[in-house]
Protein backbone atom coordinates (compact mmCIF):
# COMPACT_ATOMS: atom_id res chain seq x y z
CA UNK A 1 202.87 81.54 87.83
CA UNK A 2 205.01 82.92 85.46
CA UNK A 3 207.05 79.72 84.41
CA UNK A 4 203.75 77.76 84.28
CA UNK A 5 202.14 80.25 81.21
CA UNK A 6 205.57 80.31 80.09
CA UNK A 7 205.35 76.46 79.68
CA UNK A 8 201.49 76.64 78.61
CA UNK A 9 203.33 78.97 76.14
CA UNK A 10 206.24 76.87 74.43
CA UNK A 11 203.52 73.52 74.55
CA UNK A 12 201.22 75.77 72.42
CA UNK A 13 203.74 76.73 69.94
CA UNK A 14 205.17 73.52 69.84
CA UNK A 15 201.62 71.96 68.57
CA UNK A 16 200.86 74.93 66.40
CA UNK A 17 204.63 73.98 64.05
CA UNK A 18 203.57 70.53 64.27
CA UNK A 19 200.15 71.06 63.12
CA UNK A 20 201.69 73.52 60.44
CA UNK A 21 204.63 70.57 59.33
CA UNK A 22 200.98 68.29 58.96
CA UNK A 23 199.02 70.65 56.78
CA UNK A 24 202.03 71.42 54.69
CA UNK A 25 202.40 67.60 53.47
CA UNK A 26 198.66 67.22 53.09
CA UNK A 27 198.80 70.25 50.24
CA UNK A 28 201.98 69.50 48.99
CA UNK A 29 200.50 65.72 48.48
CA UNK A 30 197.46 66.60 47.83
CA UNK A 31 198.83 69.07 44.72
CA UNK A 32 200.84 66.04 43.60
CA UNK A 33 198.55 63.66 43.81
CA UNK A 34 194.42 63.35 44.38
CA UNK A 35 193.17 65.52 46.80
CA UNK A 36 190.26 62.63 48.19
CA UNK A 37 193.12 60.02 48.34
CA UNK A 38 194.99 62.25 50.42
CA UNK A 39 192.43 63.37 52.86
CA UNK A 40 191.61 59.52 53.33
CA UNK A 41 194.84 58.68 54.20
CA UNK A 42 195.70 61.29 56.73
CA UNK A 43 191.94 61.11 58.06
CA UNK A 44 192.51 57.29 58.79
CA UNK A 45 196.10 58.50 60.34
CA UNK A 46 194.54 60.60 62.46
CA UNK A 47 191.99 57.83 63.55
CA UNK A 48 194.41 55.41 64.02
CA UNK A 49 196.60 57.91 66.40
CA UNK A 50 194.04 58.57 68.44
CA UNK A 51 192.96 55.02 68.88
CA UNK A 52 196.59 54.15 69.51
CA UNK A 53 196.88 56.57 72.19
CA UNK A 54 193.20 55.25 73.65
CA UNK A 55 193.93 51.92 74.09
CA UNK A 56 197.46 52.09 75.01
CA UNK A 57 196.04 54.02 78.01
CA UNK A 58 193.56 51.59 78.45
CA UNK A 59 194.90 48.39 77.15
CA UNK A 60 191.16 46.09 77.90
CA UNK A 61 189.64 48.38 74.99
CA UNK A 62 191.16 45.65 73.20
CA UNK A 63 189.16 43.03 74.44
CA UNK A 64 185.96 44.91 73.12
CA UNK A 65 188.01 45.03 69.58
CA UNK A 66 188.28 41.09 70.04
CA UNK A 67 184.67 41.00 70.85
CA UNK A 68 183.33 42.81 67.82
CA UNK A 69 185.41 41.11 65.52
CA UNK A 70 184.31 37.54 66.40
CA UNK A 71 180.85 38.49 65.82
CA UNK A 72 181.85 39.98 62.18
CA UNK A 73 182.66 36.54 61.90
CA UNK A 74 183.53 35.79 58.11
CA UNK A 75 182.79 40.00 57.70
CA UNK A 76 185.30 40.69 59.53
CA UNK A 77 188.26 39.14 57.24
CA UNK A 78 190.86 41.64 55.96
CA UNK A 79 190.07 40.73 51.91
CA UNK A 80 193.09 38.68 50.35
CA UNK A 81 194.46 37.45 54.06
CA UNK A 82 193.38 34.94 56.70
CA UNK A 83 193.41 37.80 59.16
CA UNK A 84 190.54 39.33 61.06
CA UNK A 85 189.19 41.89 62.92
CA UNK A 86 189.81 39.39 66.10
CA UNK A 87 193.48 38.67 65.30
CA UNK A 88 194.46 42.25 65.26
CA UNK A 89 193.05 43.04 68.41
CA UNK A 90 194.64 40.15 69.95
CA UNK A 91 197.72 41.29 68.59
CA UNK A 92 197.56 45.22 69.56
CA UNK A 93 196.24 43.72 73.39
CA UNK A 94 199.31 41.03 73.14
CA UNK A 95 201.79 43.60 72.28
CA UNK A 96 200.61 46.38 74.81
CA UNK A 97 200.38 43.57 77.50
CA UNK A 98 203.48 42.45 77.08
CA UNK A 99 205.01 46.30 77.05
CA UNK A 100 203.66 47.31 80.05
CA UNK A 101 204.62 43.41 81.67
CA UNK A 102 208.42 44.45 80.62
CA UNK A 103 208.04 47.97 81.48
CA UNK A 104 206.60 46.96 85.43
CA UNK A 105 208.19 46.51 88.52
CA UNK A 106 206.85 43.71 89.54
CA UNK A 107 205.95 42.16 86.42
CA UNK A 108 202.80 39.85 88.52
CA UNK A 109 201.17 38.00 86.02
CA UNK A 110 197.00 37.55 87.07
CA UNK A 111 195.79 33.74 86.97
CA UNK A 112 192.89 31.73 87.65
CA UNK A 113 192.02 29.32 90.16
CA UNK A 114 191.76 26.41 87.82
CA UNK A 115 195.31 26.64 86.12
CA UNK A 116 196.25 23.07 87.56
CA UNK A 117 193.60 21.39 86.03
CA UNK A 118 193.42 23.56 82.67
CA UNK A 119 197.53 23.16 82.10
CA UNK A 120 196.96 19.24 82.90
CA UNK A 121 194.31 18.89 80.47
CA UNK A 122 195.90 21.11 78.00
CA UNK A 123 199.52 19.00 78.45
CA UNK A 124 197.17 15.84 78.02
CA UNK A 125 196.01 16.52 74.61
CA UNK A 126 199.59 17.24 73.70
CA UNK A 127 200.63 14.00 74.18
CA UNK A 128 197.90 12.64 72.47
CA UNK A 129 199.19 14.23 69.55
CA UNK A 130 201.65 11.03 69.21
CA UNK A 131 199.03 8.63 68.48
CA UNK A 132 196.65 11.00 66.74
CA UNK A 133 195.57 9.74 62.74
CA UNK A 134 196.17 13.99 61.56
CA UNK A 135 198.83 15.22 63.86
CA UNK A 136 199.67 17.95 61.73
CA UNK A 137 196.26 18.85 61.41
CA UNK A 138 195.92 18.53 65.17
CA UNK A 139 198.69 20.91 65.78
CA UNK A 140 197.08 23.61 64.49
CA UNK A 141 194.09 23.19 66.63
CA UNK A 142 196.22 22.99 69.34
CA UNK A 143 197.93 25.67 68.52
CA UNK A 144 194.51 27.53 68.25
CA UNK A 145 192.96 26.21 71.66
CA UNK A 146 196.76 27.33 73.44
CA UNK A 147 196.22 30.95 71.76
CA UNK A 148 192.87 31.37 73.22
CA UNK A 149 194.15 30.37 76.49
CA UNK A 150 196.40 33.24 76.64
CA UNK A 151 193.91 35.35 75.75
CA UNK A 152 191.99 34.35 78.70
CA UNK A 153 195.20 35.27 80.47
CA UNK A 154 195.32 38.53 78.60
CA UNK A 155 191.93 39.45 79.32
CA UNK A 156 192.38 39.02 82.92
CA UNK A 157 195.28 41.31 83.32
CA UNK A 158 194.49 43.99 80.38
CA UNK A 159 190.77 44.78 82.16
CA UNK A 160 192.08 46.66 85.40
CA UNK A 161 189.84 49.63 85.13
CA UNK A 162 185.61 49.99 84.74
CA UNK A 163 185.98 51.99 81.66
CA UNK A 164 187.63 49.35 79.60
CA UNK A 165 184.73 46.26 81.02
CA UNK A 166 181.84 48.95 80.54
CA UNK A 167 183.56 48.98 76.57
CA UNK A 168 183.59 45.30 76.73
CA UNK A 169 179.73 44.32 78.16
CA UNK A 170 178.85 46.79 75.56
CA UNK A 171 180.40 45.77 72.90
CA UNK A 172 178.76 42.39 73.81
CA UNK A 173 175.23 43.74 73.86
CA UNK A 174 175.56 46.57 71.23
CA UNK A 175 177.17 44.16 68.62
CA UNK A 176 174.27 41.61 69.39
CA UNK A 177 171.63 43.96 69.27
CA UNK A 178 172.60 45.70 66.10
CA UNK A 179 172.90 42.02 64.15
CA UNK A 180 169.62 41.35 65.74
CA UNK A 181 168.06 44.12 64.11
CA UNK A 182 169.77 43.08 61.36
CA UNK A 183 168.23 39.46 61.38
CA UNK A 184 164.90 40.70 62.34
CA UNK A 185 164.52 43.04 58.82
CA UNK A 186 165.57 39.50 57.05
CA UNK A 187 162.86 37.60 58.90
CA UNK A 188 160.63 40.19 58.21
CA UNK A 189 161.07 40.06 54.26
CA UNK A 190 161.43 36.33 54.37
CA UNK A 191 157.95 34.53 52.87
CA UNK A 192 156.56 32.06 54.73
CA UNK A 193 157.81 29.27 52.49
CA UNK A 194 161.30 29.96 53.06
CA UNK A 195 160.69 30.01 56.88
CA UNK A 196 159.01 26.78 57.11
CA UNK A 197 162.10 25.60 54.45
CA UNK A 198 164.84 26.82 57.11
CA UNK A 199 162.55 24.72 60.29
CA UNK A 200 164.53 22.04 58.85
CA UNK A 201 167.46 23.20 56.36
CA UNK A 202 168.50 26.41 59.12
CA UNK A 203 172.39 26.12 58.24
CA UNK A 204 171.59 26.67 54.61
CA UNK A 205 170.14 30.02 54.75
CA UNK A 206 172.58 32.29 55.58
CA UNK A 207 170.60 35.43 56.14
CA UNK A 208 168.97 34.13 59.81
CA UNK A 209 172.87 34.27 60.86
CA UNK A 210 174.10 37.66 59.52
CA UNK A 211 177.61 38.11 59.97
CA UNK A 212 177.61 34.53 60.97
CA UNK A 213 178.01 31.22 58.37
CA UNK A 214 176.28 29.12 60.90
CA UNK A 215 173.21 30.46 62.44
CA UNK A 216 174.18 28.17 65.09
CA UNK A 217 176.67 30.36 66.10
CA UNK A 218 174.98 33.68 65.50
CA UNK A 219 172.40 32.53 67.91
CA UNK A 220 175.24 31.12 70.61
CA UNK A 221 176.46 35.13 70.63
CA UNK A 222 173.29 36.64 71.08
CA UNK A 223 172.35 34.28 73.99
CA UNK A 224 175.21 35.33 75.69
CA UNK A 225 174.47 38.86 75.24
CA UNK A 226 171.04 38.23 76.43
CA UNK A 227 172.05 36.69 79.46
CA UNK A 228 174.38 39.73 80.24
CA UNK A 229 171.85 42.08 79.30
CA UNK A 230 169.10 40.22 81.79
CA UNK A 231 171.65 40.36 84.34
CA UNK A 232 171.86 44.15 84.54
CA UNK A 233 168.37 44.90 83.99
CA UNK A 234 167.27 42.79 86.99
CA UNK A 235 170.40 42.87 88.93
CA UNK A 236 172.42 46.12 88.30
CA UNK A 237 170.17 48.95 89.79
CA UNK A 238 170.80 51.20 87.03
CA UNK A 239 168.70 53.99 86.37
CA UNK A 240 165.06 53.57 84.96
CA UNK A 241 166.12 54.71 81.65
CA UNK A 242 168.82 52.76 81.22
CA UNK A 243 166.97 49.64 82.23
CA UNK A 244 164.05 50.63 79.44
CA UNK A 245 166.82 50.78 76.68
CA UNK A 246 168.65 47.84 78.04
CA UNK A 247 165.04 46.00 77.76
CA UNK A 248 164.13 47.25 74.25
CA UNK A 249 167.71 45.88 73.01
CA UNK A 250 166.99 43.02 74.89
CA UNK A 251 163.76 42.27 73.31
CA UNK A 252 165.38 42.64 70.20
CA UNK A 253 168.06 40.34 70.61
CA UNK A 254 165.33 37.58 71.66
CA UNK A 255 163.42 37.78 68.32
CA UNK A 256 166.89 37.93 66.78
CA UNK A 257 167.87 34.66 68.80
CA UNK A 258 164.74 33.37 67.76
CA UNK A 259 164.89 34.01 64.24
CA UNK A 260 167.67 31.85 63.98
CA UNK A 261 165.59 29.01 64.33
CA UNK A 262 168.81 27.44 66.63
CA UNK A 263 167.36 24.89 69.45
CA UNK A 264 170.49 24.41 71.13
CA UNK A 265 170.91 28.30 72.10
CA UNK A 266 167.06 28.10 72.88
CA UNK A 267 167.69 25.11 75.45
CA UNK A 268 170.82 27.16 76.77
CA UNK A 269 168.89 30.19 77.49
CA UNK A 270 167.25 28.66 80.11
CA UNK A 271 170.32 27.88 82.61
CA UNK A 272 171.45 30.90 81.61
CA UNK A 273 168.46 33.13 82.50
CA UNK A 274 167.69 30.78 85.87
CA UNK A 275 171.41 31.99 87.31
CA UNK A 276 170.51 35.25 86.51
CA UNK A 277 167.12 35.45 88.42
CA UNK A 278 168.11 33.21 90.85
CA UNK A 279 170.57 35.82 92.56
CA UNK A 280 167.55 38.31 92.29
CA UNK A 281 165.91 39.33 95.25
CA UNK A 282 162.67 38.51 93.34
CA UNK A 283 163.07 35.69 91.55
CA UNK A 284 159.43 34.75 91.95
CA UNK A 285 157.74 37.22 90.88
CA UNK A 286 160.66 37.54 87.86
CA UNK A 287 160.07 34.10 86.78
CA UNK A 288 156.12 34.33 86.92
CA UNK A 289 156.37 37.82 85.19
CA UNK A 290 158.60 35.72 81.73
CA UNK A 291 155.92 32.94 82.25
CA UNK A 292 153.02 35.06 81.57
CA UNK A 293 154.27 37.42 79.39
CA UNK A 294 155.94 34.33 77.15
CA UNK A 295 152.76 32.39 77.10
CA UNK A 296 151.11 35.74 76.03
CA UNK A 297 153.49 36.38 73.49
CA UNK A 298 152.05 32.74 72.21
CA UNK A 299 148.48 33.19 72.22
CA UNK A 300 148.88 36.23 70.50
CA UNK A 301 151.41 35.22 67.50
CA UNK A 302 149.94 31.36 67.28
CA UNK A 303 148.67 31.46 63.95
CA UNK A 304 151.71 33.13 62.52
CA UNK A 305 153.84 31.60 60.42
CA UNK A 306 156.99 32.67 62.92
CA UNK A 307 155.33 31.02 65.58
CA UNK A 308 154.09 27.80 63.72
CA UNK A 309 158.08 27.14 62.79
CA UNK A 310 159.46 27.69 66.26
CA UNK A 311 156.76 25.09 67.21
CA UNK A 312 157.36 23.09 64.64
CA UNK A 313 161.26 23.06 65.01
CA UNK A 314 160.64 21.89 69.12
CA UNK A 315 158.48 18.81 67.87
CA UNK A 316 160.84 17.80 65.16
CA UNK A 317 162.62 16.59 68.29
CA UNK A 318 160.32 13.66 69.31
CA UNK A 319 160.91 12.18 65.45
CA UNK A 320 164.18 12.43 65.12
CA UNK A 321 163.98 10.45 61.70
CA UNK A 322 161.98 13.04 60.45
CA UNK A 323 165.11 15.92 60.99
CA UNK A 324 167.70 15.55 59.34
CA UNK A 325 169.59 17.46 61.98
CA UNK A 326 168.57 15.70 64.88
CA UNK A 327 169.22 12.24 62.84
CA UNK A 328 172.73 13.31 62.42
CA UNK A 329 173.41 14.17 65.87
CA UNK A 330 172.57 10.67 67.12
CA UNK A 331 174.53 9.27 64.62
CA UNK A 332 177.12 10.92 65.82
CA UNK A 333 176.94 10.49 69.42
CA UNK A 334 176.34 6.80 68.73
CA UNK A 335 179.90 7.26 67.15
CA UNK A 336 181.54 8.74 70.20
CA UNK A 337 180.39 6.38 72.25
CA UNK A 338 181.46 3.23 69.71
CA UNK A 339 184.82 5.21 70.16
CA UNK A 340 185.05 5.16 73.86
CA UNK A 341 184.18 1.65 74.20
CA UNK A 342 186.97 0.63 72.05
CA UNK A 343 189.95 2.99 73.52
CA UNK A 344 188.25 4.08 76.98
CA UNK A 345 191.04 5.36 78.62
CA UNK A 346 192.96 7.15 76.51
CA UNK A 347 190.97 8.21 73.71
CA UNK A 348 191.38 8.15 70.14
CA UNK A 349 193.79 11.31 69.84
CA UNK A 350 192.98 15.24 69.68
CA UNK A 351 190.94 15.72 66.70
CA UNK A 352 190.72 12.52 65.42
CA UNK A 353 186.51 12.27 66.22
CA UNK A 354 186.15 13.36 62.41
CA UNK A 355 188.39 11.02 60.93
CA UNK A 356 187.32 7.94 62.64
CA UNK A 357 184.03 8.80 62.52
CA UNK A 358 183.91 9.18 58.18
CA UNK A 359 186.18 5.94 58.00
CA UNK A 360 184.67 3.50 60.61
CA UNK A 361 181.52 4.51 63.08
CA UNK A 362 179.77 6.30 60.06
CA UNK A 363 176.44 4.40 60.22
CA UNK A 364 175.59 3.57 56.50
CA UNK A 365 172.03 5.56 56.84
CA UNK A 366 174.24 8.56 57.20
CA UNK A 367 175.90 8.16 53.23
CA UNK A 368 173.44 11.43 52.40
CA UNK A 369 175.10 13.46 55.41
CA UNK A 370 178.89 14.30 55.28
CA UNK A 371 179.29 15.85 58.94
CA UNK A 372 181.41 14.85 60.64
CA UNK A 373 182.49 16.85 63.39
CA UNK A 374 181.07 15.87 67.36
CA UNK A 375 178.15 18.29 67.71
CA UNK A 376 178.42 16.95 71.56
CA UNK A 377 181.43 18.64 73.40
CA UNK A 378 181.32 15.84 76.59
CA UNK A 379 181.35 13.02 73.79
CA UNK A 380 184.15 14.70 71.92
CA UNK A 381 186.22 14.73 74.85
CA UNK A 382 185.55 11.19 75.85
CA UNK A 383 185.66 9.77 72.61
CA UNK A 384 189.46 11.47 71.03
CA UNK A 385 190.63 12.10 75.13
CA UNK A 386 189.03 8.96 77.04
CA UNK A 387 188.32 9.22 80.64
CA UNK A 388 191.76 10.83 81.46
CA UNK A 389 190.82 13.41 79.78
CA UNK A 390 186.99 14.08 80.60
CA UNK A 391 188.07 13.83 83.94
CA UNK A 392 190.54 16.61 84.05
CA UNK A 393 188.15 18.49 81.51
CA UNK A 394 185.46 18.22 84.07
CA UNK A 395 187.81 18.91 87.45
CA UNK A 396 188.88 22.58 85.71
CA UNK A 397 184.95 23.63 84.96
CA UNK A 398 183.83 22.89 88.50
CA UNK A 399 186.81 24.65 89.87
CA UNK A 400 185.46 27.39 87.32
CA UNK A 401 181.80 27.55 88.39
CA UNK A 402 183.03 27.09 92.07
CA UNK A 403 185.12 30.67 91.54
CA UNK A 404 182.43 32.48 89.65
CA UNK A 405 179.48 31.37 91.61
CA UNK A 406 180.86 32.03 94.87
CA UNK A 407 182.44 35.04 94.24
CA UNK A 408 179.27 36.83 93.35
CA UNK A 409 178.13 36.30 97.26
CA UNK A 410 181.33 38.58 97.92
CA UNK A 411 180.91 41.34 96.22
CA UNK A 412 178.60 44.01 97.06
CA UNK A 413 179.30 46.97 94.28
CA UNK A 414 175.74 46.12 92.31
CA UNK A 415 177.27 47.14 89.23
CA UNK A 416 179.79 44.65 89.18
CA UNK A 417 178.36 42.07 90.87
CA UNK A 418 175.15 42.49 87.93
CA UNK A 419 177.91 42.28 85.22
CA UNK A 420 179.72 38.75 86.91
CA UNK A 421 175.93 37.34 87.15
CA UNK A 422 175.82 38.09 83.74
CA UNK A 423 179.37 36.54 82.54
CA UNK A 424 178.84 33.65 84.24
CA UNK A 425 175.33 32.49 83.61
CA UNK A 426 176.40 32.96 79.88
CA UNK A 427 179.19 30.73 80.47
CA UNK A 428 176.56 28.58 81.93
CA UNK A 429 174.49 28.68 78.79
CA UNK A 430 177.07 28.19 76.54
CA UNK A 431 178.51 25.07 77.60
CA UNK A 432 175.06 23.96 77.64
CA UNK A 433 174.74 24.74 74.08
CA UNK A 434 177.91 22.68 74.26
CA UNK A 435 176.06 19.73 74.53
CA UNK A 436 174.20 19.75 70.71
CA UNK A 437 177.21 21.98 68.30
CA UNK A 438 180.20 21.54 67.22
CA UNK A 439 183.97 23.24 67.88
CA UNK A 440 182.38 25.34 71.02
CA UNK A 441 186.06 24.45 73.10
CA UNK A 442 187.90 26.48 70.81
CA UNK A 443 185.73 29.47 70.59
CA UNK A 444 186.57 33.08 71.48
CA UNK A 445 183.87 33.84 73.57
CA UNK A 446 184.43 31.04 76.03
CA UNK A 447 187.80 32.46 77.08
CA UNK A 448 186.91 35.89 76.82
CA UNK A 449 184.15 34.94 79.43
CA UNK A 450 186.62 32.70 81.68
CA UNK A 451 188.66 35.83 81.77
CA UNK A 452 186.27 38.61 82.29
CA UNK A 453 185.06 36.28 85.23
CA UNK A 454 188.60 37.01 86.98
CA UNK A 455 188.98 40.25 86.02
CA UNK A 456 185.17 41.44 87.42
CA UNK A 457 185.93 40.62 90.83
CA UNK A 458 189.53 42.40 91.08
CA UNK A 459 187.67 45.37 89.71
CA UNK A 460 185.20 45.30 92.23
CA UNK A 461 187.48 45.17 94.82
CA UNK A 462 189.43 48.39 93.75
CA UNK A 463 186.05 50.29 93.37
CA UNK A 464 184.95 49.22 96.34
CA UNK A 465 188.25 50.71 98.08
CA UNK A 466 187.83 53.59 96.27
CA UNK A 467 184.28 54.08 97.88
């Protein structure tokens, strides 16, 4: 008893000189110097000490860092450098990862089940990088699709505990919802002009994608936080309350998502949500509950001008010469698949869609449109990788969907099992919205998601042992 005070003691004085040595700089700066200057600095110290010591001790925080600065987007750049928000927690995760991987006894690396097939396809594209038009330019994307890939690998092994995925899902749902709100004060403030304007013109008005320089993309991130959101309403068993605030943020994330006047996250809402209820012990009921209230949402808001756009953006479909957006999209799928007749098997080389495409499939009615880039991921692949490439592209997701799907019938935590629902009908969703926009392969939420959907069911495991 006497040795532990004694201890308790020594620890106490040993804080109280440090905290002394700390106060003495700050006046003896702050005399020298400017006493606000000086306060920031060792405020933001102190801030940055205490994160360091958080997410050394739990390493996945970083993932939610990752998270919240890919939806700061072009916000999130440190002014004067390339670097983001994103990089630096990739770099803190990478760092602490690979400390505690040297600093471990058995040093296990976590995988997935598709690392054949991904490693294949990813070794594929490298040798395309021979016969490539812009291999330089094609290095760097490579470069960029191999970093992701360890930071699916990352995630995997740096979320081993439920505080740092509770961080994660809400930094998902909290980032969306707050952007949403956001968006929604924009709409609000927008006149009805400028809303029929963005029906057609949506990537030219920047405030219906926030953070975001394509709305496209804004509304990609808040369909996956929808999806993850619906998930754990409907399939978590949380409390009442916290399903009420979880369906308020919800709600505002929708007429966020909507706002942004984006068809292809509309369309890939609707896989999305159908894995979600389907796992529900009342689907039915679920899916005729969203049918009613949706069509009731309608009838109410038909004559306003929010309403009339969102219509008018769906029927802009069936006259494709009529949207400029649409036009351009079969222009260039036409492309791709002018490019996979001539070079079928082997493709065209990684990233070379773009320059082909401007110098040879260009249709002449397109001289108004300079874009360029495959807004259809399965045409992409086909067209610069050929059918080697699709095919190995296509073996790795249905070894992906095979994992996540089935290993939601194992699991019986509700929590968990609610939260890899949620992961992997957004997955779902997004590589449907794969199939109308651009560079969605070498995004940061699609590898965040492949490895959250490994690390869910590991955690679920231990929790369950724990019970």
């Amino acid at each position: 008893m006497y040795r532990a005070i004694r201890h308790i003691l020594q620890e106490e004085r040993k804080a109280l000189q440090l905290s002394a040595f700390i106060f003495f700089c700050f006046f003896l700066l702050a005399i020298k110097t400017d006493f606000l200057i000086v306060s920031a600095v060792f405020a933001g110290l102190l801030v940055v000490a205490a994160g360091s010591y958080v997410i050394v001790k739990h390493p996945g925080y970083g993932v939610a860092i990752m998270i919240i600065g890919t939806s700061l987007d072009v916000l999130g750049r440190i002014p004067g450098t390339p670097i983001t928000v994103f990089h630096l927690g990739v770099f803190i995760t990478l760092l602490i990862w690979l400390l505690r991987i040297y600093l471990s006894e058995s040093r296990e690396v976590l995988h997935t089940t598709f690392d054949l097939p991904l490693w294949l396809f990813l070794g594929f594209i490298s040798f395309t990088l021979i016969y490539t038009p812009e291999p330089l330019d094609a290095a760097v994307y490579f470069m960029r699709l191999i970093a992701l890939v360890v930071v699916m690998y990352m995630t995997i092994n740096v979320v081993t505990d439920k505080a740092s995925l509770n961080v994660s899902i809400a930094a998902v749902i909290l980032s969306a919802f707050v952007l949403s709100a956001v968006a929604i004060t924009d709409i609000t403030n927008t006149s009805a002009y400028l809303m029929q304007a963005a029906v057609g013109f949506s990537k030219v008005f920047g405030r219906f994608g926030v953070t975001f320089e394509n709305p496209n993309y804004f509304a990609t991130f808040l369909m996956l936080a929808l999806a993850i959101s619906a998930s754990l309403i409907i399939n978590g068993r949380l409390s009442g309350f916290m399903r009420l605030l979880l369906l308020a943020m919800a709600a505002v994330i929708m007429v966020g998502l909507v706002g942004t006047f984006s068809r292809a996250a509309w369309v890939a809402l609707l896989p999305a949500l159908f894995i979600v209820i389907y796992f529900s012990k009342y689907r039915a009921a679920i899916f005729i509950s969203i049918l009613v209230l949706t069509l009731t949402a309608v009838i109410i808001l038909w004559n306003t001008p929010f309403v009339k756009s969102v219509i008018m953006r769906f029927s802009s479909l069936a006259t494709a010469s009529a949207d400029p957006s649409s036009m351009t999209r079969v222009f260039l799928f036409q492309g791709g698949w002018d490019m996979l007749l001539d070079t079928y098997f082997m493709g065209v080389g990684y990233r070379a869609f773009p320059v082909y495409y401007e110098k040879i499939y260009r249709p002449h009615s397109q001289v108004l449109f300079d874009v360029f880039e495959s807004h259809t991921l399965p045409m992409e692949i086909l067209a610069e990788l050929g059918v080697i490439g699709f095919t190995l592209f296509i073996y790795f997701m249905i070894r992906y969907f095979r994992y996540g799907l089935g290993s939601v019938n194992k699991m019986d935590h509700p929590y968990f099992r609610a939260c890899q629902i949620g992961v992997v009908a957004s997955m779902a969703g997004y590589l449907t919205n794969a199939l109308f926009s651009p560079g969605q392969l070498a995004s940061n939420y699609l590898w965040i998601g492949f490895g959250l959907t490994y690390a869910i069911p590991r955690l679920a495991a231990m929790e369950t042992g724990k019970d």
